[in-house]
Protein backbone atom coordinates (compact mmCIF):
# COMPACT_ATOMS: atom_id res chain seq x y z
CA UNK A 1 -6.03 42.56 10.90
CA UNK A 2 -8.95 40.30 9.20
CA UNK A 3 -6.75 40.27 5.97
CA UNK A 4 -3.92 39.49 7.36
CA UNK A 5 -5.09 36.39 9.42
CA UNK A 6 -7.29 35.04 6.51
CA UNK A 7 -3.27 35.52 4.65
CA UNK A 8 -1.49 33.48 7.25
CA UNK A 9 -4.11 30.80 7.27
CA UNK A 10 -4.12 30.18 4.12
CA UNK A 11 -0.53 30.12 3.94
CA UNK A 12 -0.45 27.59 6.86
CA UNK A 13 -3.09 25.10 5.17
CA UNK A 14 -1.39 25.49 1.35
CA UNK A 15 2.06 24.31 3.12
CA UNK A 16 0.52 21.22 4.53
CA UNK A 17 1.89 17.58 3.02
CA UNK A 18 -1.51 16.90 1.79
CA UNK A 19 -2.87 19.75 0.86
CA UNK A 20 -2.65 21.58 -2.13
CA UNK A 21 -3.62 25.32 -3.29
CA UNK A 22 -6.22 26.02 -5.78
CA UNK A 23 -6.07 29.23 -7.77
CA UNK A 24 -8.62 29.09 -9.94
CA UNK A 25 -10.90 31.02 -7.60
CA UNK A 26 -13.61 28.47 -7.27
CA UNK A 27 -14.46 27.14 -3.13
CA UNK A 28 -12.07 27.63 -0.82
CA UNK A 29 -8.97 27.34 -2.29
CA UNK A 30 -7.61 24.27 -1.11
CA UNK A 31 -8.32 20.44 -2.36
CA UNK A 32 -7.13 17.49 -0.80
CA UNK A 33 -4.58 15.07 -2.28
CA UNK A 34 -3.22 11.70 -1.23
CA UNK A 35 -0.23 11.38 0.96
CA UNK A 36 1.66 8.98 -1.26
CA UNK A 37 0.54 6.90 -5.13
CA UNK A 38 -1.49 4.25 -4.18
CA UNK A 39 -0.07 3.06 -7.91
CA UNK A 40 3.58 2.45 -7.47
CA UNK A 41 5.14 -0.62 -8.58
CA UNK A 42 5.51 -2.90 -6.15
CA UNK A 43 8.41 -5.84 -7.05
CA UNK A 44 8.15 -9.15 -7.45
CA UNK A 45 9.63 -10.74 -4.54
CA UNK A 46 12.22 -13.93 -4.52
CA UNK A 47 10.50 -17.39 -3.11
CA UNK A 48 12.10 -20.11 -2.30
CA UNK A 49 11.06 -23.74 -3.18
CA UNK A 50 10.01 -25.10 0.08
CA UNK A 51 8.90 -21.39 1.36
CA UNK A 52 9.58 -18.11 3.24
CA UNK A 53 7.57 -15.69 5.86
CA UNK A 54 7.59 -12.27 5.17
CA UNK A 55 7.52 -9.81 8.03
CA UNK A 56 6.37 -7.22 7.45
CA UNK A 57 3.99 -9.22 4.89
CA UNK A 58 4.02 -8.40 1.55
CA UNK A 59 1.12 -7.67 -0.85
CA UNK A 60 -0.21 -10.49 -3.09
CA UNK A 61 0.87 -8.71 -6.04
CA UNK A 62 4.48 -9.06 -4.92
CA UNK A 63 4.31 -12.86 -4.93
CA UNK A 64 5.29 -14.05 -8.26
CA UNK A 65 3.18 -16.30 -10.57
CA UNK A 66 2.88 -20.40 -9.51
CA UNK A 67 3.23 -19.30 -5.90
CA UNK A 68 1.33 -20.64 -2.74
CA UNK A 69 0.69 -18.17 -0.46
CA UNK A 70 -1.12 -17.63 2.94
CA UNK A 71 -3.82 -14.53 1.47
CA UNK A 72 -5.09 -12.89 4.41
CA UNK A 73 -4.83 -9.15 2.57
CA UNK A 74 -1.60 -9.75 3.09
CA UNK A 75 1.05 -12.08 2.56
CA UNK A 76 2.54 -13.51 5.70
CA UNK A 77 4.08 -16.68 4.10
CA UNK A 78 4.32 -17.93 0.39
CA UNK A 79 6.08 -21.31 -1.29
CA UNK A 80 6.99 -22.39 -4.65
CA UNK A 81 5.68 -26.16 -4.27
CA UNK A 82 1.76 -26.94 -3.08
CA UNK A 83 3.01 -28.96 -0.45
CA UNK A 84 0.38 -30.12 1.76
CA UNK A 85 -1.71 -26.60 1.02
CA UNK A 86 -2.01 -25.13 4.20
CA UNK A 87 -0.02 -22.33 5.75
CA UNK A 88 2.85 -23.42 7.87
CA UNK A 89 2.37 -20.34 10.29
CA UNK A 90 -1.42 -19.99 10.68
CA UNK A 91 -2.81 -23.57 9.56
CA UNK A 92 -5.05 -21.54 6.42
CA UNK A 93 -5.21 -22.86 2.93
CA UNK A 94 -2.63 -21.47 0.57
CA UNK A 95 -3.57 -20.14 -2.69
CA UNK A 96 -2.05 -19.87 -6.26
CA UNK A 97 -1.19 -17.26 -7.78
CA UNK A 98 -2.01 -17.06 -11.82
């Protein structure tokens, strides 16, 4: 009855979406691996001369190169032109992206 639970549990925890089973005998058998690639391509978005807010924002790779943007982690609002500098939405400085 031992053998058989130890089976089904390790059954269970190999089928789980991040989980993954080990056979090469060493620890328990299972490893952990990520949910989803942290390194997909993200694309470059379209901006528009005098602006545009993103919701949900964006990432600041997304924003394409000579862009303004509002960088708070993430992109909430970017423009092609400096304008006055600040963000129209939140009143922070916008930055440019190389």
């Amino acid at each position: 009855m031992v053998i058989g639970l130890a089976a089904t549990v390790t059954v269970f925890a190999c089928a789980g979406a991040q989980l993954s089973c080990d056979k090469s005998g060493s620890g328990n058998g299972i490893t952990p691996t990520a949910a989803s690639s942290s390194t997909a391509k993200l694309p470059v978005v379209d901006v528009p001369p005098d602006g545009k807010k993103f919701d949900p924002p964006i990432q600041p790779k997304q924003v394409p190169a000579g862009a303004w943007y509002c960088d708070m982690g993430t992109v909430h609002w970017a423009q092609m032109k400096q304008g006055n500098g600040t963000c129209p939405i939140c009143k922070m400085d916008l930055k440019q992206r190389k």
